[in-house]
Structure formats: C-alpha cells, structure tokens
C-alpha atoms as a PDB file:
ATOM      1  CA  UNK A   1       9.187  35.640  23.877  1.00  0.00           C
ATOM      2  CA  UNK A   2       6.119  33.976  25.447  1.00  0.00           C
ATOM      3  CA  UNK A   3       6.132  30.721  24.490  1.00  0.00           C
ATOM      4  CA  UNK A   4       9.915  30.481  25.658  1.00  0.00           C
ATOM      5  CA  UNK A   5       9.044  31.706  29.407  1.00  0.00           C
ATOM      6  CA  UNK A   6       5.534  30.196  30.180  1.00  0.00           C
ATOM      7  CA  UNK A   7       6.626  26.560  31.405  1.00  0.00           C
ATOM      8  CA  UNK A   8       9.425  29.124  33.571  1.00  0.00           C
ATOM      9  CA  UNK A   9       6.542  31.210  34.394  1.00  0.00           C
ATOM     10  CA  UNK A  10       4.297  27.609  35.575  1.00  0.00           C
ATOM     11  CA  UNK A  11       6.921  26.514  37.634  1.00  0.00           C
ATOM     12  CA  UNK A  12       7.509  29.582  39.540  1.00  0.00           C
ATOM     13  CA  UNK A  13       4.300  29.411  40.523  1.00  0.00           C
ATOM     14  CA  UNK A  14       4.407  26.658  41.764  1.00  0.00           C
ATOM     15  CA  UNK A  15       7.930  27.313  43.568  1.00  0.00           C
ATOM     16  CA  UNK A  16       6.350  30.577  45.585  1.00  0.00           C
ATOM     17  CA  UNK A  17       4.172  28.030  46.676  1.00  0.00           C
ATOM     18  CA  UNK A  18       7.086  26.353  48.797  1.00  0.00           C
ATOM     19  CA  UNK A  19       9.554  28.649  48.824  1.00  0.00           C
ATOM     20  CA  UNK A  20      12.256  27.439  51.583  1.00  0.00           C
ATOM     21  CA  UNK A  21      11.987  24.190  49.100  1.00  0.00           C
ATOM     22  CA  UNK A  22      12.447  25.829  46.067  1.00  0.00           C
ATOM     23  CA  UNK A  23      14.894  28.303  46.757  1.00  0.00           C
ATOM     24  CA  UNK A  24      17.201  25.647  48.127  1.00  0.00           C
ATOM     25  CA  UNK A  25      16.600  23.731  45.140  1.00  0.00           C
ATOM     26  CA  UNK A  26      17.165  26.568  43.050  1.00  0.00           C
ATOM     27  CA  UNK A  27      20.772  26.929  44.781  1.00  0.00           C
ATOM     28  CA  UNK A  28      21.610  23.132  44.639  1.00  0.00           C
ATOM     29  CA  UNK A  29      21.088  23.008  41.005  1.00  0.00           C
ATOM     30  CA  UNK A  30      23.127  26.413  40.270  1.00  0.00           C
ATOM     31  CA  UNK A  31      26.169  24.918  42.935  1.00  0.00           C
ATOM     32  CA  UNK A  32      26.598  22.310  40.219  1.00  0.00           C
ATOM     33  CA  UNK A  33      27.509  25.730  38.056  1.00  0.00           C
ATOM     34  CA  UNK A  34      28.981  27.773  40.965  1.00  0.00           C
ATOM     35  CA  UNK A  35      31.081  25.821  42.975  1.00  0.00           C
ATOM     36  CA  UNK A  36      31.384  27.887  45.519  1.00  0.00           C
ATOM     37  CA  UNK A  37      27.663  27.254  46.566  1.00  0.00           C
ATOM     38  CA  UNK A  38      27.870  24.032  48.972  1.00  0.00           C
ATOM     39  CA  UNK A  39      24.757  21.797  47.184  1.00  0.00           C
ATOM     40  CA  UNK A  40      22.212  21.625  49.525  1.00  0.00           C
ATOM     41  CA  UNK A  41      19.162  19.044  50.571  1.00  0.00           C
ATOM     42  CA  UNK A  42      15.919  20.578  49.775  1.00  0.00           C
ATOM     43  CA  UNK A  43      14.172  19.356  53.006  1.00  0.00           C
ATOM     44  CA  UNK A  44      12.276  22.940  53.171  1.00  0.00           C
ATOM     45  CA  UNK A  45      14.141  23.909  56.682  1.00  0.00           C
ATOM     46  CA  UNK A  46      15.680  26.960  56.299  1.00  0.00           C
ATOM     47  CA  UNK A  47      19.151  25.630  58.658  1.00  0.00           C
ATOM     48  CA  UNK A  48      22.562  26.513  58.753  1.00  0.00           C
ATOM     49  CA  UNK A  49      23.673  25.093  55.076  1.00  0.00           C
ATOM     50  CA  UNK A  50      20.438  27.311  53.628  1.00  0.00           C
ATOM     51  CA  UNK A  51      21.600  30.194  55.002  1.00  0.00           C
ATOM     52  CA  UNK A  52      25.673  29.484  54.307  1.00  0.00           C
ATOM     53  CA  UNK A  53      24.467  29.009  51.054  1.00  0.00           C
ATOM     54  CA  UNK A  54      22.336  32.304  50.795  1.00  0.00           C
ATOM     55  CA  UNK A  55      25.110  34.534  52.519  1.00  0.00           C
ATOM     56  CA  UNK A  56      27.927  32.888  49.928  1.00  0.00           C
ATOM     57  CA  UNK A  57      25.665  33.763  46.778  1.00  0.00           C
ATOM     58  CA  UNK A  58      25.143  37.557  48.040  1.00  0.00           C
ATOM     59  CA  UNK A  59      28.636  38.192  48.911  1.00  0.00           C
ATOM     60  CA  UNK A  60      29.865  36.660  45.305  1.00  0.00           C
ATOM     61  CA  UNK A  61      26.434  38.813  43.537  1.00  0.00           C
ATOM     62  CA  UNK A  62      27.691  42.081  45.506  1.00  0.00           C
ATOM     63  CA  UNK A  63      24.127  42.169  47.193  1.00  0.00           C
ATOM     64  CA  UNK A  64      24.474  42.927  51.004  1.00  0.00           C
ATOM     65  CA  UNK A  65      25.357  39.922  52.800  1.00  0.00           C
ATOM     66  CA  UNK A  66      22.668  39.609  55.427  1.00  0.00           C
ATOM     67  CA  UNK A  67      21.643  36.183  55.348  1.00  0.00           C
ATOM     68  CA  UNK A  68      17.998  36.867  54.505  1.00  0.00           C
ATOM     69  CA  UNK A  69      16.783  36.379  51.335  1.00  0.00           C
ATOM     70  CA  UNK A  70      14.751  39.860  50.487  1.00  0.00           C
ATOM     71  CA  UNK A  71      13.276  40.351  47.089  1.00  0.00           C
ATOM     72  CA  UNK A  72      16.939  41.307  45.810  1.00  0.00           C
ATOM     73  CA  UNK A  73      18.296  38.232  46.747  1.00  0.00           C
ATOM     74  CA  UNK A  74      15.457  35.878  45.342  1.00  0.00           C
ATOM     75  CA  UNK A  75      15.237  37.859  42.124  1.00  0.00           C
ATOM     76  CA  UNK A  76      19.230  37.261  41.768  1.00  0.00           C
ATOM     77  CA  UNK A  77      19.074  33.866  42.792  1.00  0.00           C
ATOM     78  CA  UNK A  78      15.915  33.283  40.269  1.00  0.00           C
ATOM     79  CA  UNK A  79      17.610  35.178  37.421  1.00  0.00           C
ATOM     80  CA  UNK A  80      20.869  33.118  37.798  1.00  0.00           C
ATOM     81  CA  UNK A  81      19.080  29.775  38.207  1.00  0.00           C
ATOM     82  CA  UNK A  82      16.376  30.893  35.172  1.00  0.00           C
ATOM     83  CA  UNK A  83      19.514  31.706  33.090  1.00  0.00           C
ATOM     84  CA  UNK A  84      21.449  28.314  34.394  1.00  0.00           C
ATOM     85  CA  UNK A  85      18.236  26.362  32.789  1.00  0.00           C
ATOM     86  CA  UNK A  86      17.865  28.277  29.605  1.00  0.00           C
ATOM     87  CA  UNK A  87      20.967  27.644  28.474  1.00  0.00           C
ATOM     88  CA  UNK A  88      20.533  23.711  29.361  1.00  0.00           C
ATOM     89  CA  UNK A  89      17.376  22.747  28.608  1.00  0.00           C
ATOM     90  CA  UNK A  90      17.263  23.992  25.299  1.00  0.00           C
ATOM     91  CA  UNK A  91      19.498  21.595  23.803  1.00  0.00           C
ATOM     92  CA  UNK A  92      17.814  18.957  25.569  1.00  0.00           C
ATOM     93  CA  UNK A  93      14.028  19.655  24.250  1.00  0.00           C
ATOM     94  CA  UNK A  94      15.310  20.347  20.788  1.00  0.00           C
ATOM     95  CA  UNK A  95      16.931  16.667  21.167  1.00  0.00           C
ATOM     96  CA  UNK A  96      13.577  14.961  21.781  1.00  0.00           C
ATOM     97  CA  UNK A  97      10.847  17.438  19.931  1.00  0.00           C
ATOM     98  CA  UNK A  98      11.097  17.815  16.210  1.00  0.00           C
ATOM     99  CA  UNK A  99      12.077  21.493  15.450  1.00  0.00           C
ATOM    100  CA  UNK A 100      10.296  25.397  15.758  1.00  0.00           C
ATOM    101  CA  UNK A 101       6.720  24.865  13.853  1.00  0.00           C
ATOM    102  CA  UNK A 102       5.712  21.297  14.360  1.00  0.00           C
ATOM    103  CA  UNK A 103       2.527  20.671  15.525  1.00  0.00           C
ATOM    104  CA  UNK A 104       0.830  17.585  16.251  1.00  0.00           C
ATOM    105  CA  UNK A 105      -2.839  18.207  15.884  1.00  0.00           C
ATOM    106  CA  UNK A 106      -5.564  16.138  17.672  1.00  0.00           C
ATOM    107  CA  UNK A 107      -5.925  12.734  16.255  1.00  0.00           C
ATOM    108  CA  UNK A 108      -2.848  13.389  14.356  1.00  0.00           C
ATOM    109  CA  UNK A 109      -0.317  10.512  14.834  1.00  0.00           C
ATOM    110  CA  UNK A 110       3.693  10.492  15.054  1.00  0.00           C
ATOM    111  CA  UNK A 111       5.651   7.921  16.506  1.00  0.00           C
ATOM    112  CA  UNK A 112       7.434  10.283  18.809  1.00  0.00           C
ATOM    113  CA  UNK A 113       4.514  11.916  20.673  1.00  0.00           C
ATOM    114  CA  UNK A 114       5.053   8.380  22.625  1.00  0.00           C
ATOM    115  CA  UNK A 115       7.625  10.111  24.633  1.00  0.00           C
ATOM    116  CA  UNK A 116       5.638  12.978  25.740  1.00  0.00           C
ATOM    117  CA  UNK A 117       2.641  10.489  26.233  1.00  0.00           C
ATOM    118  CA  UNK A 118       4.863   8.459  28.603  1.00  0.00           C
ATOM    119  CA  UNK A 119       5.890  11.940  30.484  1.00  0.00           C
ATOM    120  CA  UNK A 120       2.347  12.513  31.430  1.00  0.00           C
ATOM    121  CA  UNK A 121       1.370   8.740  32.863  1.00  0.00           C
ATOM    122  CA  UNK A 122       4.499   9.028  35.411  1.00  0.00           C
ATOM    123  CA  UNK A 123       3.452  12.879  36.175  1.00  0.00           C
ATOM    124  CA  UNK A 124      -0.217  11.907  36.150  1.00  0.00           C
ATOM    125  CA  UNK A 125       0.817  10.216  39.526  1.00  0.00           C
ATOM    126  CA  UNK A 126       1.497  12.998  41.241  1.00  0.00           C
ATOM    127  CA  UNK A 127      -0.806  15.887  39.567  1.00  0.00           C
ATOM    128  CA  UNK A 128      -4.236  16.214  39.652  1.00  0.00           C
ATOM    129  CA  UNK A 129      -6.046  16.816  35.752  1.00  0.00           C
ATOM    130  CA  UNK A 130      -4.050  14.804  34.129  1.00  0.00           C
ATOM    131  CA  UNK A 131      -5.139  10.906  32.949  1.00  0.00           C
ATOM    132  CA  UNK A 132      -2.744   8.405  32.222  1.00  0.00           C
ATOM    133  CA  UNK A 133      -3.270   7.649  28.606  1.00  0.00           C
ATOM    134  CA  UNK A 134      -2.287   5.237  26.103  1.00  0.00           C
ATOM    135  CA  UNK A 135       1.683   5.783  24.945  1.00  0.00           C
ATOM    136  CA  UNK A 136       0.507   4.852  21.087  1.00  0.00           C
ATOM    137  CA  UNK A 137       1.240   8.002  19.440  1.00  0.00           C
ATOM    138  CA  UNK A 138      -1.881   9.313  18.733  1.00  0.00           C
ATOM    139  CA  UNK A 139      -2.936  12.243  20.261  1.00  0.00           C
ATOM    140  CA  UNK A 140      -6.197  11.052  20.769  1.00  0.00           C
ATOM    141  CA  UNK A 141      -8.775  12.585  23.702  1.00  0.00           C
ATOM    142  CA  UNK A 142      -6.784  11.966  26.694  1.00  0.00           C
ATOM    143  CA  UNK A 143      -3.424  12.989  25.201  1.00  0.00           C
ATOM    144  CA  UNK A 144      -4.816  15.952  23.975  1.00  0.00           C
ATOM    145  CA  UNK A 145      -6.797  16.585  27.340  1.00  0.00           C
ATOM    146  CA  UNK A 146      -3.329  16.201  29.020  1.00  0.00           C
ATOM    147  CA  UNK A 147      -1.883  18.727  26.489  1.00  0.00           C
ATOM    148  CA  UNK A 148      -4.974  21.506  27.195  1.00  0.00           C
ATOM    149  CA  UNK A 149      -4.174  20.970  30.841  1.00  0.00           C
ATOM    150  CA  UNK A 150      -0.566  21.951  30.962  1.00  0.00           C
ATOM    151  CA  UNK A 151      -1.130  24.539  28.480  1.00  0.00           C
ATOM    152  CA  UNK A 152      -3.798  26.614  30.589  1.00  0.00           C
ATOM    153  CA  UNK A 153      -1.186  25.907  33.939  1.00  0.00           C
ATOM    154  CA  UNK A 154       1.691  27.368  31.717  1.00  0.00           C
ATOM    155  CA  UNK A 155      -0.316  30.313  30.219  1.00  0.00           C
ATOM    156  CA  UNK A 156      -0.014  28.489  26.517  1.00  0.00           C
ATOM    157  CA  UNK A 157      -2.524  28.660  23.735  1.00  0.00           C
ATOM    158  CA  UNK A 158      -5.291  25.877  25.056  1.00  0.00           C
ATOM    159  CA  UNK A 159      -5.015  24.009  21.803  1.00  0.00           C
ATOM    160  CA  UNK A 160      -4.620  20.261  22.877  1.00  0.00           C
ATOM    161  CA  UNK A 161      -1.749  20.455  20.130  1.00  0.00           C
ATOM    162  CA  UNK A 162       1.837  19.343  20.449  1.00  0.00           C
ATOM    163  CA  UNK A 163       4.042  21.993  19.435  1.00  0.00           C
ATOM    164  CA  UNK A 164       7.464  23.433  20.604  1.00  0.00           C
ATOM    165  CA  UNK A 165       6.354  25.251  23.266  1.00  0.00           C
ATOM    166  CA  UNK A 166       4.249  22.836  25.430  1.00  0.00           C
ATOM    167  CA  UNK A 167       6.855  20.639  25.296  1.00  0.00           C
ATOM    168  CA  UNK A 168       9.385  23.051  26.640  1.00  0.00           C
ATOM    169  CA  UNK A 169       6.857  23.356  29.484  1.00  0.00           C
ATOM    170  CA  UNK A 170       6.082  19.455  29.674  1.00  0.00           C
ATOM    171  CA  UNK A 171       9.882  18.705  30.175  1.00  0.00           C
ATOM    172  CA  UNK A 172      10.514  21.496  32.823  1.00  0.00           C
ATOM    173  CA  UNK A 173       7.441  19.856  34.829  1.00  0.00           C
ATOM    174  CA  UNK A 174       8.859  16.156  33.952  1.00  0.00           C
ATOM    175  CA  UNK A 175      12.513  17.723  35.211  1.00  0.00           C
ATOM    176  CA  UNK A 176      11.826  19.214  38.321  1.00  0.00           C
ATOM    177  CA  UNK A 177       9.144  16.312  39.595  1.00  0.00           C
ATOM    178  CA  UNK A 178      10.670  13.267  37.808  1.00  0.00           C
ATOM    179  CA  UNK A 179      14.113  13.414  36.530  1.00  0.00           C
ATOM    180  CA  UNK A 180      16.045  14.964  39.974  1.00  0.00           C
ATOM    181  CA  UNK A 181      17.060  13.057  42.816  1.00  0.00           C
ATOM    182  CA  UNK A 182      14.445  12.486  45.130  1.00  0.00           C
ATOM    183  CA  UNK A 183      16.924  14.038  48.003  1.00  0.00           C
ATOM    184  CA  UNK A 184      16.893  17.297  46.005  1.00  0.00           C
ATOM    185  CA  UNK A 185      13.170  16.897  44.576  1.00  0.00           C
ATOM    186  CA  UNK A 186      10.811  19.337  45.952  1.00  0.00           C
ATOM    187  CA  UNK A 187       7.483  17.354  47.183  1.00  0.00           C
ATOM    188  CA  UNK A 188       4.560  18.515  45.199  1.00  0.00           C
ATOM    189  CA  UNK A 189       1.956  19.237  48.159  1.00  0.00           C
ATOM    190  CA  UNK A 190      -1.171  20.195  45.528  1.00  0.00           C
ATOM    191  CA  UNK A 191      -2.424  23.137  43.041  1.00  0.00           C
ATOM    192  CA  UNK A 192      -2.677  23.534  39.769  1.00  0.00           C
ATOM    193  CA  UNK A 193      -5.206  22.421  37.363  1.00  0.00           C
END
C-alpha cells in the first residue's frame, strides 16, 4: 500500500544519505528487539561495536558472516528494522490521529491538528521548508504549507490536507529527529525540500 510505505520510503532517503549513521541506528533500535545485538552509539564511525554488531546480525540471519555490510546485509537489516517499526508505530499514530478517512482540509479546524502543528515548529528547527506556525488548530496557510512540504518529500498526494497518511510520515520524521536520544539520534546534515 502506498500511503503505508511513503514516510518509510522519505526516511530511507534520507538514511542512504548517512549510511554508517543510519545503519547503526537501524541496529540500536532493533537490539532493543534482538538482544543479542549489543545497542550501539550512532556516532557514524564504522568501529569495532559497528562491525560486532553487523557480524552478530549475519550469523543469527544465516547471511555469510563477513563483517561487511553488502546489499544482502543492508536489505536484511532494513527489512528487519522496517518490520520492527511497522508493527510499533502503528498503534502509536492511530493513538494520536483520528482513524482511516479523516481529512482535515485547508482552513478546516479541529482541536487536535494542534499536535501535528506543534510537531512541525520543533522540526522546523532543524529542516529547511518548513515555517513554524501557529499551534491553533486551524490548518491555515502555513500549516497547510508545512503539510504540502512533507507530502512531496514522502511521495504523498500534495494536498496540504491532514489525513492518515501524512501523519504516519510526520511522526516517523518527528521519531527519528525528535523523540530518540540524542546519543542514538542521527544529525540531520541537509536535503530535502
């Protein structure tokens, strides 16, 4: 399903962009899962934890245990971690966002697009294209800009609508650059928008 995979497919993008960074973040966030995965610093330095760390997860994924991570290994490591978020993000979204089919339409106004609108003032610090806007509830002009922005990065419908969908994407973006430790949080160096 589209919708489901374009805020995955937005922040793989941005994770071949860095991709020391991201796949030791990717392999501290599935150690919490498999514990026999030591959880790692994402410092981008591919040392001797990184590579303990690759060499455990090919010997328990029956890849060949070489230490270098080949397009087998990343793919196996990506399709684990993808999995690892699917099945924990989704109760967390459908906690915040009302359900499958709402849409909050430019102008429209609902108390809890405040949440979302809040999202993208602490992310507007670190991206470029999006404004901070006021966290009223009305997706007025700059929330809806903010909306058009992140769908065109995640390959969404550009609507400047709230629906199920961009806000999958919007708290997959809030996760990785807000929400984790800032010892595990990958730097955001530039790009989209």
């Amino acid at each position: 399903m589209r919708d489901g995979t374009a805020g995955r497919e937005l922040l793989e993008r941005e994770m071949l962009s860095k991709p020391v960074s991201s796949l030791q973040y990717m392999l501290r966030q599935l150690s919490r899962t498999y514990h026999f995965l030591p959880e790692l610093a994402v410092d981008g330095v591919f040392g001797e934890r990184t590579l303990e760390a690759v060499m455990r997860f090919q010997r328990e994924a029956g890849l060949p245990v070489t230490g270098t991570v080949d397009q087998a290994t990343w793919d196996a490591i990506r399709s684990c971690w993808l999995d690892q978020q699917a099945r924990e993000s989704y109760s967390r979204a459908t906690r915040i966002f009302p359900s499958e089919g709402i849409q909050v339409q430019e102008g429209d106004t609902r108390e809890y697009m405040i949440v979302p609108q809040t999202m993208f003032n602490i992310l507007a610090r670190q991206f470029e294209g999006i404004v901070p806007c006021k966290a009223d509830g009305c997706n007025g002009p700059a929330s809806a800009e903010n909306l058009r922005w992140l769908q065109k990065a995640a390959g969404l419908p550009v609507t400047g609508c709230m629906d199920t969908a961009t806000w999958d994407a919007l708290s997959h973006l809030y996760e990785i650059f807000v929400v984790q430790d800032s010892e595990c949080q990958p730097k955001y160096t530039g790009g989209w928008g």
